[in-house]
N, C-alpha and C. Protein backbone atom coordinates (compact mmCIF):
# COMPACT_ATOMS: atom_id res chain seq x y z
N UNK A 1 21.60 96.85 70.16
CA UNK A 1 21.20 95.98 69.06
C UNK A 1 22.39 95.11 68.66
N UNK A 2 22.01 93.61 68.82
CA UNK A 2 23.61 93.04 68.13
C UNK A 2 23.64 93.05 66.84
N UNK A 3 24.67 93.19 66.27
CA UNK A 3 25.08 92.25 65.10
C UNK A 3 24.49 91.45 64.69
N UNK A 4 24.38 91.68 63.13
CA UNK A 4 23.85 90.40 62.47
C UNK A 4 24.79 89.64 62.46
N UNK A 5 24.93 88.27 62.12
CA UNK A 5 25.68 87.03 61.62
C UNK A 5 25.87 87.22 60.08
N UNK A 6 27.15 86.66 60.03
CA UNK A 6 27.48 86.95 58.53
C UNK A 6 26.88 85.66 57.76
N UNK A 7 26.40 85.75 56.99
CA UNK A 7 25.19 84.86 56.30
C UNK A 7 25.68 83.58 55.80
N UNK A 8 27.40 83.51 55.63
CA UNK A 8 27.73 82.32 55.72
C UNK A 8 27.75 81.34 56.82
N UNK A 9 28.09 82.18 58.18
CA UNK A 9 27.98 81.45 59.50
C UNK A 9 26.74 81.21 60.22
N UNK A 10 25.93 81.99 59.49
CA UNK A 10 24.29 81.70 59.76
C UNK A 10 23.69 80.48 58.93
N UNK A 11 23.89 80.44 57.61
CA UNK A 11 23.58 78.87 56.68
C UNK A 11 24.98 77.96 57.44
N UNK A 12 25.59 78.27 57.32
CA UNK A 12 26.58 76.83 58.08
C UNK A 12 25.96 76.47 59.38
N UNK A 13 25.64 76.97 60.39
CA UNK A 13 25.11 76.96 61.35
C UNK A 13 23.75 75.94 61.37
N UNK A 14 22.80 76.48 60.79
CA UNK A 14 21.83 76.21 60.32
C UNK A 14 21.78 74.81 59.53
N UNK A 15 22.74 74.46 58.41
CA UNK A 15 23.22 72.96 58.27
C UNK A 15 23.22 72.28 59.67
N UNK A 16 24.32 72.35 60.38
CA UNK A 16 24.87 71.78 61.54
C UNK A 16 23.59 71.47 62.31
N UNK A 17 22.95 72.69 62.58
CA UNK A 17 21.33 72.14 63.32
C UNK A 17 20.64 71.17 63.22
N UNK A 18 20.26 71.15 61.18
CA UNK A 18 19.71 70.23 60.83
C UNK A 18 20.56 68.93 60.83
N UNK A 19 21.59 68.85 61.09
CA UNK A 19 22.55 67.41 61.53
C UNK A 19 23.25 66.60 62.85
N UNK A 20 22.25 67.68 64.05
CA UNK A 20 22.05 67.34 65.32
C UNK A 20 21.99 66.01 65.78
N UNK A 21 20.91 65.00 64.97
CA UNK A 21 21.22 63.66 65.05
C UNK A 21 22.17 63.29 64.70
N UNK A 22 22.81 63.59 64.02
CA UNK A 22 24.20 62.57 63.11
C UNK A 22 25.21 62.61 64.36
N UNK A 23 26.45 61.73 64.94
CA UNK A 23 27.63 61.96 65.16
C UNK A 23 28.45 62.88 64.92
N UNK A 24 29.26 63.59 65.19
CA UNK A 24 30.51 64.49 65.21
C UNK A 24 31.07 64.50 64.21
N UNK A 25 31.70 63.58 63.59
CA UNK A 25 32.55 63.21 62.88
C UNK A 25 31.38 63.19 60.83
N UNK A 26 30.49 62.41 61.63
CA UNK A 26 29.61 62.21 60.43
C UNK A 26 29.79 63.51 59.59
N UNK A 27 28.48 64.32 60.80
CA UNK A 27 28.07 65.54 60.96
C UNK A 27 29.23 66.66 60.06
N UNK A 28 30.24 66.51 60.52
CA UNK A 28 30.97 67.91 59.88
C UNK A 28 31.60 66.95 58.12
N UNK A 29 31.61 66.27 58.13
CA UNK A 29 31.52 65.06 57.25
C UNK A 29 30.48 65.76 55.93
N UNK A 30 29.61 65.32 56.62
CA UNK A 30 28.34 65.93 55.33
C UNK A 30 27.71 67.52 55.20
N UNK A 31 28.39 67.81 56.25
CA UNK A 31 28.51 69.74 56.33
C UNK A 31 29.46 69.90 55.17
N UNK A 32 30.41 69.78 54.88
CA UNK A 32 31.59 70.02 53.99
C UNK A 32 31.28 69.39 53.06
N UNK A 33 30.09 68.24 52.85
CA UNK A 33 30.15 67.72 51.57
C UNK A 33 29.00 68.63 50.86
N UNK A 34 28.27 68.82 51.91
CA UNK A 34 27.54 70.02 51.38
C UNK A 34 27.26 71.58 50.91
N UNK A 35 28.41 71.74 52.05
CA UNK A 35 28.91 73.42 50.95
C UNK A 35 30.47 73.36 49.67
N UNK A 36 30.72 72.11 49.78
CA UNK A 36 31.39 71.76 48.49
C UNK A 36 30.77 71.58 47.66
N UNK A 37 29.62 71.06 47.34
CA UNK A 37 28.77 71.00 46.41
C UNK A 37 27.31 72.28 45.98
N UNK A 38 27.20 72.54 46.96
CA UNK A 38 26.07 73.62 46.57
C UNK A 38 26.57 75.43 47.14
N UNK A 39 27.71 75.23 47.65
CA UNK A 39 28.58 76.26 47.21
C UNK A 39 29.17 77.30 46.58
N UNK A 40 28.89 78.57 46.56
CA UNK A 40 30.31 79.06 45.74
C UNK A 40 31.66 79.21 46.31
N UNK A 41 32.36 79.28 45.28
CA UNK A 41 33.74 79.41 45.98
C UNK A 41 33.99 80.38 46.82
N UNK A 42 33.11 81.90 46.12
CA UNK A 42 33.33 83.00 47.16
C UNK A 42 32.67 82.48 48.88
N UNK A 43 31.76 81.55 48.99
CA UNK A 43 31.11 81.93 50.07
C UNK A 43 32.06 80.96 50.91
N UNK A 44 32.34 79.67 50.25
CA UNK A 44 33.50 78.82 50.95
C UNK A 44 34.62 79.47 51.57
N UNK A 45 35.03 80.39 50.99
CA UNK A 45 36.25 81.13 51.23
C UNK A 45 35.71 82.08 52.29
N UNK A 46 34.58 82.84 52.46
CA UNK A 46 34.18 83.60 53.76
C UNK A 46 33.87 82.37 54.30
N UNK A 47 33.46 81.31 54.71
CA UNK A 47 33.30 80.88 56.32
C UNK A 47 35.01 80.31 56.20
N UNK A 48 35.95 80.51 55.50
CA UNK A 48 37.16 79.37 56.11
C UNK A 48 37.85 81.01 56.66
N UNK A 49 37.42 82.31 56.26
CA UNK A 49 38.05 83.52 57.07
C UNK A 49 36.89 83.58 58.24
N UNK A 50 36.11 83.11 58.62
CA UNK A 50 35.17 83.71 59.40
C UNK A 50 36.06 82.59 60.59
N UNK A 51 36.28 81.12 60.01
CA UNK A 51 36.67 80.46 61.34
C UNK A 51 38.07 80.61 61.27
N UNK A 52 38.95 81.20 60.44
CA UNK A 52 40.48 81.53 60.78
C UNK A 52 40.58 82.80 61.96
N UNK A 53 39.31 83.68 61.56
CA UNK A 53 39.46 84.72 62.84
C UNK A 53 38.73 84.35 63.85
N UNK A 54 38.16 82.96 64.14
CA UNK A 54 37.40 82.77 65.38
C UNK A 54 36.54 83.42 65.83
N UNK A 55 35.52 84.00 64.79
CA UNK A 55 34.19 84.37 64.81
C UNK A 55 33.17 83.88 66.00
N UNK A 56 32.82 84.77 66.56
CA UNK A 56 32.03 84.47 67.87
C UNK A 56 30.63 83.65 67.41
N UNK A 57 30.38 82.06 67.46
CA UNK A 57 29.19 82.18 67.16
C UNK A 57 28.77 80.66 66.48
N UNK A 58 30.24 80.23 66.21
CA UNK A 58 29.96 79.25 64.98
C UNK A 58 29.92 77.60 65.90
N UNK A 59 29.76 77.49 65.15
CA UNK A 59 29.02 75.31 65.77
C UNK A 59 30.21 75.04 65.40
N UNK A 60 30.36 74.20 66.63
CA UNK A 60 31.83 73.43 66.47
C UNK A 60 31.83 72.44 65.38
N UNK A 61 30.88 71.62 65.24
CA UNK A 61 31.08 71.28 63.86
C UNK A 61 31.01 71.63 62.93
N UNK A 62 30.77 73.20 62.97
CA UNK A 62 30.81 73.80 61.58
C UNK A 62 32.74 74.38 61.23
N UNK A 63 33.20 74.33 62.63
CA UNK A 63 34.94 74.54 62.41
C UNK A 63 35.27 73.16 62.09
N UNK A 64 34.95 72.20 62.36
CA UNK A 64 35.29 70.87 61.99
C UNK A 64 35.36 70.74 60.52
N UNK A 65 34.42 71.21 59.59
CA UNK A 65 34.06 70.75 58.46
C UNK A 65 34.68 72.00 57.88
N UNK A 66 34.86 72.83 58.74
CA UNK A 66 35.58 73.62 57.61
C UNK A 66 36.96 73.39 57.59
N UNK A 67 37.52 72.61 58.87
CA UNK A 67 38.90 72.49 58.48
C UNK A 67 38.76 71.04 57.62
N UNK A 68 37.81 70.46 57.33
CA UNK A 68 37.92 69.50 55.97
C UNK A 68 37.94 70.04 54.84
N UNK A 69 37.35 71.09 54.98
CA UNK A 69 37.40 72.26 53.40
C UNK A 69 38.58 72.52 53.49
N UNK A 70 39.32 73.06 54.32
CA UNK A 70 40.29 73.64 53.83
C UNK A 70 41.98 72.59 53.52
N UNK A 71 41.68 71.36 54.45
CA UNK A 71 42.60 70.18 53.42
C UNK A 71 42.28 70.32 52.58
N UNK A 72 40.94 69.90 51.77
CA UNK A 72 40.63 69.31 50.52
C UNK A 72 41.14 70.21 49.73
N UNK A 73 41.02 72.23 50.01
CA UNK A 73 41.41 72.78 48.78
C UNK A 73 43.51 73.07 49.10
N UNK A 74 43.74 71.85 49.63
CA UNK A 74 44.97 72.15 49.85
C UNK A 74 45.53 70.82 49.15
N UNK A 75 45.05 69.90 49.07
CA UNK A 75 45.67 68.56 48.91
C UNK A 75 45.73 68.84 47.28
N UNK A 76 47.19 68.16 46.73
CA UNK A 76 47.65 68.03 45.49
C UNK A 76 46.49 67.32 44.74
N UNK A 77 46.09 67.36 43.30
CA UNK A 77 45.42 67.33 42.44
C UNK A 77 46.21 66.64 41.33
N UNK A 78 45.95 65.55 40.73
CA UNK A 78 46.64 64.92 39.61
C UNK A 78 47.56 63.66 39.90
């Protein structure tokens, strides 16, 4: 029996699907604008550990957009 998917890399995933038409760039673009906004912080923070340990499983544009998450919560403020 496998493993379930951890339910953040299953809804990120699942975004990315539904953004199959879009470009690459777009695509992880409005992935990140979208779990920045309808988000919690806890769940943001499990997919940016799920793709720091290279979780078997995830849409490359879903590592794309998360390494836009993780500038954004890095870049100075003010």
């Amino acid at each position: 029996m496998a493993a379930a998917l951890p339910s953040e890399q299953r809804m990120a995933n699942q975004i990315a699907a539904n953004l199959r038409h879009v470009p690459g760039d777009e695509a992880a673009e409005a992935i990140a604008g979208h779990i920045r906004r309808f988000w919690d912080p806890r769940m943001r923070a499990r997919l940016l550990e799920l793709v720091e340990t290279g979780s078997d499983g995830l849409d490359p544009v879903v590592v794309a957009a998360a390494g836009l998450l993780a500038r954004s919560q890095e870049a100075p403020t003010g």
